[in-house]
N, C-alpha and C. Protein backbone atom coordinates (compact mmCIF):
# COMPACT_ATOMS: atom_id res chain seq x y z
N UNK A 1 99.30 77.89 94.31
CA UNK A 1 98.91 78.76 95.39
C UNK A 1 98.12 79.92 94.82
N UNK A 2 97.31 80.73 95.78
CA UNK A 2 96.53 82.07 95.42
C UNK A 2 96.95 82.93 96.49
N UNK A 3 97.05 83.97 95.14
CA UNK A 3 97.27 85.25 95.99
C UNK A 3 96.34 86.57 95.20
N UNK A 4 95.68 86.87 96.30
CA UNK A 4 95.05 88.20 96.14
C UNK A 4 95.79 89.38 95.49
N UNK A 5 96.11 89.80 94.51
CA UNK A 5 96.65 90.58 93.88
C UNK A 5 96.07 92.21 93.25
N UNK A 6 96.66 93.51 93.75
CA UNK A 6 96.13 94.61 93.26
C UNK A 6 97.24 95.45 92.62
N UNK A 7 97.22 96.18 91.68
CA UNK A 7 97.87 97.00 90.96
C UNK A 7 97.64 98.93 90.94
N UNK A 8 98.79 99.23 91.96
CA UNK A 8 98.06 101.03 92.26
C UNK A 8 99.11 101.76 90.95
N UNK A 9 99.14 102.68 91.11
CA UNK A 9 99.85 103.84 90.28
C UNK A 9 99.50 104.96 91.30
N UNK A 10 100.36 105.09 92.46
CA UNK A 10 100.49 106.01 93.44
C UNK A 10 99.38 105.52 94.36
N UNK A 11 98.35 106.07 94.70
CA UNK A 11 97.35 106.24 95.60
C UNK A 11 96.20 105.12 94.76
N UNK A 12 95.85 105.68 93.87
CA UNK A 12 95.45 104.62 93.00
C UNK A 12 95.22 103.41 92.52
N UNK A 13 94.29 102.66 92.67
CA UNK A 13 94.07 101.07 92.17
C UNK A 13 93.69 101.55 90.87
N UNK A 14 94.40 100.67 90.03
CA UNK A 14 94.57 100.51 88.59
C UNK A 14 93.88 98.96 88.29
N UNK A 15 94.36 98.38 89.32
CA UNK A 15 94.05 96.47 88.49
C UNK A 15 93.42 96.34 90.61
N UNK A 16 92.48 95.30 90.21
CA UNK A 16 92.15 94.40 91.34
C UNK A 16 91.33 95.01 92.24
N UNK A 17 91.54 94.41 93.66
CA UNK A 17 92.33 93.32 93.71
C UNK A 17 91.41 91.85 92.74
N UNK A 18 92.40 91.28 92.74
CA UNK A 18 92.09 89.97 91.78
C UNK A 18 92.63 88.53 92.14
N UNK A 19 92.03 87.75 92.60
CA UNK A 19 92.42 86.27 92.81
C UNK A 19 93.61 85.52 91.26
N UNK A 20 94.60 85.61 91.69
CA UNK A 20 95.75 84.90 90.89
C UNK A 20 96.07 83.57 91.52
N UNK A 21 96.60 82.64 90.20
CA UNK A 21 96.81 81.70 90.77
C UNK A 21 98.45 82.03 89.92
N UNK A 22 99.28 80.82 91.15
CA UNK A 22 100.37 81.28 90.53
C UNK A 22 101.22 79.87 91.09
N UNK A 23 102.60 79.71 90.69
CA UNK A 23 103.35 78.76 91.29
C UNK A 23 104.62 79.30 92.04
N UNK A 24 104.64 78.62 93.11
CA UNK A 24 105.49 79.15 94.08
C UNK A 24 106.86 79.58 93.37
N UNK A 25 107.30 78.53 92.81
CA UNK A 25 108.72 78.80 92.46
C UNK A 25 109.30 79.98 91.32
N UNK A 26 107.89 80.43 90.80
CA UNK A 26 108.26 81.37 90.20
C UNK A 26 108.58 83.10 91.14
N UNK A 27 109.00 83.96 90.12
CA UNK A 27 109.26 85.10 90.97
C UNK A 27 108.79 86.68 90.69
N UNK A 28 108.34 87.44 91.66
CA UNK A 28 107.48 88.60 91.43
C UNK A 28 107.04 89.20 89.96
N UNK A 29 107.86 89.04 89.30
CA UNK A 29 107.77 89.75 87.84
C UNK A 29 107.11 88.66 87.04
N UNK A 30 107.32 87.46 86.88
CA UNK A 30 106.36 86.74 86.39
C UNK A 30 104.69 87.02 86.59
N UNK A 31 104.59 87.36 87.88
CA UNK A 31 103.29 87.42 87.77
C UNK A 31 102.91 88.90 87.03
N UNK A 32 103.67 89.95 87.77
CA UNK A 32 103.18 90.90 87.44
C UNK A 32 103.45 91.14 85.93
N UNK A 33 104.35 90.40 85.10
CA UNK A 33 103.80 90.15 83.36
C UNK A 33 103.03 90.00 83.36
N UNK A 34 102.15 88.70 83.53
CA UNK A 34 101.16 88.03 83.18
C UNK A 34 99.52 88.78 83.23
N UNK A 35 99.77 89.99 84.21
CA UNK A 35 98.66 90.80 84.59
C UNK A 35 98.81 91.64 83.23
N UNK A 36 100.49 92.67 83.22
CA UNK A 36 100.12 93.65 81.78
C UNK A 36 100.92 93.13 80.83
N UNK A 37 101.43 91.78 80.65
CA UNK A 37 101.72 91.65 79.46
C UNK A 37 103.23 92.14 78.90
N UNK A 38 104.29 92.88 79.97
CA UNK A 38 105.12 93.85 79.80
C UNK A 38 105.19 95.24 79.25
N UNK A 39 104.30 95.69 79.48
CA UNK A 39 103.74 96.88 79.61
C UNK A 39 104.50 97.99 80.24
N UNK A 40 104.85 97.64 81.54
CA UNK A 40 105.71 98.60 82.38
C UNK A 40 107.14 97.86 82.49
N UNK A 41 107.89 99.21 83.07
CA UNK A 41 109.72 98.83 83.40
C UNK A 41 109.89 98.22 84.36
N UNK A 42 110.65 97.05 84.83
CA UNK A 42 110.33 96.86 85.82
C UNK A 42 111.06 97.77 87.02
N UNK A 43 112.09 98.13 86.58
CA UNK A 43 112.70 99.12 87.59
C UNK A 43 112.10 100.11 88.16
N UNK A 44 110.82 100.45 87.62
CA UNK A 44 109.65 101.38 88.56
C UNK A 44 108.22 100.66 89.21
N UNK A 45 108.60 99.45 89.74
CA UNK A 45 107.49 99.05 90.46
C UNK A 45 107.90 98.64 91.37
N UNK A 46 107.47 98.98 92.56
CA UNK A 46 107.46 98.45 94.05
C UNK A 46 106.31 97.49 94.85
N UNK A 47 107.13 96.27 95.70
CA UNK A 47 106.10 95.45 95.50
C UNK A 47 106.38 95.56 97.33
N UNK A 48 104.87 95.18 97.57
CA UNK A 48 104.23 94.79 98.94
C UNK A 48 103.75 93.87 99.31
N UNK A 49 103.67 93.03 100.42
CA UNK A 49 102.14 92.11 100.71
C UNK A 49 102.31 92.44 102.32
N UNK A 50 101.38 91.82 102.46
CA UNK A 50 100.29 91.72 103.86
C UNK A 50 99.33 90.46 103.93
N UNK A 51 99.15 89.82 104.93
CA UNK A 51 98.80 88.53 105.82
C UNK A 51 97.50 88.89 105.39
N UNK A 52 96.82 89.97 106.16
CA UNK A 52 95.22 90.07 106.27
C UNK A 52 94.64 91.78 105.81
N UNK A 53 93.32 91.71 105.37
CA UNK A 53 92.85 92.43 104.56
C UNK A 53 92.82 93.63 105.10
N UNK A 54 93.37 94.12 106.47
CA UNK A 54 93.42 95.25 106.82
C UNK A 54 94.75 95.44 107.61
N UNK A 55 95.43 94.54 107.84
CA UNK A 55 96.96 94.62 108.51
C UNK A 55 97.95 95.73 107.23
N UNK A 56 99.15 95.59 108.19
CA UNK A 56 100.26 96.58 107.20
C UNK A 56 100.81 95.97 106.22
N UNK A 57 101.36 96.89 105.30
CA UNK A 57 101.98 96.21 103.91
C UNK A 57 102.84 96.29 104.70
N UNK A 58 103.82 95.24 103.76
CA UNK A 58 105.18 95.10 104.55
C UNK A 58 106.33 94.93 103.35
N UNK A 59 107.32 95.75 103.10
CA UNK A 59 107.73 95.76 101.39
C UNK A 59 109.09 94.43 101.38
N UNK A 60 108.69 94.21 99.90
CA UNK A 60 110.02 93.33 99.83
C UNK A 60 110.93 93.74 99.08
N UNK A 61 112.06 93.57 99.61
CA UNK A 61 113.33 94.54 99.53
C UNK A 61 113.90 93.72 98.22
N UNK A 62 113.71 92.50 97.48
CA UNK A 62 114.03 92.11 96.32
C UNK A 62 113.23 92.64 95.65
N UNK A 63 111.84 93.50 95.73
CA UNK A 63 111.26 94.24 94.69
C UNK A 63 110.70 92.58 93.82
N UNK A 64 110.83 93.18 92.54
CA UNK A 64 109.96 91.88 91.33
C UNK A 64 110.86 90.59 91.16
N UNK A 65 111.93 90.90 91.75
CA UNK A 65 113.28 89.42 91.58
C UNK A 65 113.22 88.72 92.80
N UNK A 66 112.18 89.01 93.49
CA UNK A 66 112.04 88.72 95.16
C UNK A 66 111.09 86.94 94.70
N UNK A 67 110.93 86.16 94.95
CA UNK A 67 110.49 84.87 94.89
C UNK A 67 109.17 84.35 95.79
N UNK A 68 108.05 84.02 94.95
CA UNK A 68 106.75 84.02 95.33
C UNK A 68 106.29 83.24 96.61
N UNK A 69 107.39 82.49 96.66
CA UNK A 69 107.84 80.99 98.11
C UNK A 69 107.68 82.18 99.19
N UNK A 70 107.90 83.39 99.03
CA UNK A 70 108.17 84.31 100.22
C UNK A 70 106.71 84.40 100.99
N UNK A 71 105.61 83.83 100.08
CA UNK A 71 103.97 84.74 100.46
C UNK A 71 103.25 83.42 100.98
N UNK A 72 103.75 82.38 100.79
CA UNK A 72 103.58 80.86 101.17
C UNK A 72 104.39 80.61 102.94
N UNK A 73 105.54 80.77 102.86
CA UNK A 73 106.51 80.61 103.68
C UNK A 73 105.84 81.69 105.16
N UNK A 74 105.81 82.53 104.52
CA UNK A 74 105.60 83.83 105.98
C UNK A 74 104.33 84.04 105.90
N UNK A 75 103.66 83.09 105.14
CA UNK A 75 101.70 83.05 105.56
C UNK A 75 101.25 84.55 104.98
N UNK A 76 101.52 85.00 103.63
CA UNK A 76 101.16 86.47 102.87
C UNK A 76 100.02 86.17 102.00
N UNK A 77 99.33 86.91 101.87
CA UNK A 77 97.92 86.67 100.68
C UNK A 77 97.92 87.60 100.02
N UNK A 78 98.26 88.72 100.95
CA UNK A 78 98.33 90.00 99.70
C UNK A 78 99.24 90.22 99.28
N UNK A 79 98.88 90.76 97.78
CA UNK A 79 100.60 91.52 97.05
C UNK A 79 99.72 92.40 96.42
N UNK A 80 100.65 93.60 96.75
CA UNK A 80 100.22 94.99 95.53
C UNK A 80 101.26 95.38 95.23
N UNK A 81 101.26 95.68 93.98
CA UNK A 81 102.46 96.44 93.01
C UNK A 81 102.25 97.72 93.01
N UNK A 82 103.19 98.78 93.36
CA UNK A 82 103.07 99.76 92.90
C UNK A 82 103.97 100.46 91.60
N UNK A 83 102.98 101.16 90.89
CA UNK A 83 103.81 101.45 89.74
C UNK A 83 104.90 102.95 90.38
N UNK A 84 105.56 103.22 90.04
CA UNK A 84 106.05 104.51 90.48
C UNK A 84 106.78 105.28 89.35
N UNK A 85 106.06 106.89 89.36
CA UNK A 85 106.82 107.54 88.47
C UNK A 85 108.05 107.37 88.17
N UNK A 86 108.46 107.57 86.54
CA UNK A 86 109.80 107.62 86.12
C UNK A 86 110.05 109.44 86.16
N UNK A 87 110.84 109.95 87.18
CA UNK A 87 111.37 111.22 87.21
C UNK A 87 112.05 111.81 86.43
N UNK A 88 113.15 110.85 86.21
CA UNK A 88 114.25 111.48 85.08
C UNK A 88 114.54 110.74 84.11
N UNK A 89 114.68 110.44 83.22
CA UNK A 89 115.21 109.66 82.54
C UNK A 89 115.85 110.41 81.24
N UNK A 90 117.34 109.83 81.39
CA UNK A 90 118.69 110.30 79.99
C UNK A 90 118.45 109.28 79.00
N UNK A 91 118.30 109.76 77.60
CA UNK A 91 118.43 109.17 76.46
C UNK A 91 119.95 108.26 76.71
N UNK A 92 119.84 107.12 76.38
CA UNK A 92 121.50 106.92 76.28
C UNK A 92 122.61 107.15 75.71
N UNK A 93 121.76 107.99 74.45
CA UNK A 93 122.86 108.85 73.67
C UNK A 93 123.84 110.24 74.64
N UNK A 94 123.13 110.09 75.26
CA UNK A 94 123.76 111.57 76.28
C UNK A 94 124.59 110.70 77.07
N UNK A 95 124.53 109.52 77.40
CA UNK A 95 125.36 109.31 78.36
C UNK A 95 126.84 109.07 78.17
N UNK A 96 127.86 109.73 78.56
CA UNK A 96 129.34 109.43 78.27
C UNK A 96 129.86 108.63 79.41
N UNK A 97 130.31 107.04 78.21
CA UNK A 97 131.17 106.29 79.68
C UNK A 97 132.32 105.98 78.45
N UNK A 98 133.24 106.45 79.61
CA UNK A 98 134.56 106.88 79.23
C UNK A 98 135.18 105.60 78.76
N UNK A 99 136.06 104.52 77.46
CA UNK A 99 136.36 103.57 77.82
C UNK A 99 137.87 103.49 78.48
N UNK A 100 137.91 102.16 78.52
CA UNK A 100 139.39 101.56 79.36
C UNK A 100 140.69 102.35 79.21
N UNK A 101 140.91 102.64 77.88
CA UNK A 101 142.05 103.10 77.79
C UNK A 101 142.10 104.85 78.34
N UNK A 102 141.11 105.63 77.93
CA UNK A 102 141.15 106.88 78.84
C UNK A 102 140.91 106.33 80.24
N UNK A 103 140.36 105.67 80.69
CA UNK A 103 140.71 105.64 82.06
C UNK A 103 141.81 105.78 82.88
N UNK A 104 142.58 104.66 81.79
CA UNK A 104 144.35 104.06 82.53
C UNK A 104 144.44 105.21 82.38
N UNK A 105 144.86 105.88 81.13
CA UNK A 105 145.54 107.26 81.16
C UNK A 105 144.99 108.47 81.91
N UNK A 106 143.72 108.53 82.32
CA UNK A 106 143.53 109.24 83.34
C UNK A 106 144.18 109.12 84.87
N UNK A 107 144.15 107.74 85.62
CA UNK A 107 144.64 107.01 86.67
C UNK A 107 145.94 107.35 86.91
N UNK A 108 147.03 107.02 85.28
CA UNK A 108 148.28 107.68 85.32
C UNK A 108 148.51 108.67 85.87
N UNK A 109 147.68 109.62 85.00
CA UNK A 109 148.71 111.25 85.35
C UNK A 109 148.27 111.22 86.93
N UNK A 110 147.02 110.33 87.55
CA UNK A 110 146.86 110.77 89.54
C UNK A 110 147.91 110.07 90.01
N UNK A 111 148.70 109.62 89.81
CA UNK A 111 150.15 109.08 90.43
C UNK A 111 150.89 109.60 90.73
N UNK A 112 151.57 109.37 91.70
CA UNK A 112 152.91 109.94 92.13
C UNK A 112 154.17 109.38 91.47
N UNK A 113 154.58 110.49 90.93
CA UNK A 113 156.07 109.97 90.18
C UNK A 113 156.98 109.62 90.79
């Protein structure tokens, strides 16, 4: 199958749009590798399509794990990715997760004796 494919970074076209060919059974992130190679996270891209070249995007709520059968099935040609700023991001050294055993013993002392 083909799908018309563009790549923004906010407001922005970055890539496309560009005629892809692709196979149904694969799923959003495949393609959008194949454009940068893994380049970006995928946890900051939001994906769209739309039927016709001036109708509404319409987002898919599986994001890049969402399955390409979706743009075949509901008659879609377009897909645009959007990249979206990373706001915050913690080193994982900062992050404290407490293990199992302070837990229990935390859980304890909230009990009623």
């Amino acid at each position: 199958m083909f799908i018309i494919v563009q790549v923004n970074e906010g407001a922005k076209i970055i890539t496309g749009p560009l005629v892809k060919e692709v196979e149904e059974n694969s799923i959003f992130s495949t393609l959008f590798d194949s454009i940068f190679s893994g380049n970006y996270i995928h946890q900051n891209v939001y994906v769209e399509v739309r039927k016709t070249e001036t109708g509404p995007w319409v987002p898919v709520q599986e994001g890049l794990e969402g399955k390409l059968l979706l743009m075949t099935t509901l008659g879609f040609i377009y897909l645009k990715y959007i990249l979206l700023p990373c706001d915050f991001v913690v080193p994982l050294s900062q992050i404290h997760i407490p293990n199992a055993f302070t837990r229990l013993m935390e859980f304890r002392y909230q009990l009623p004796a």
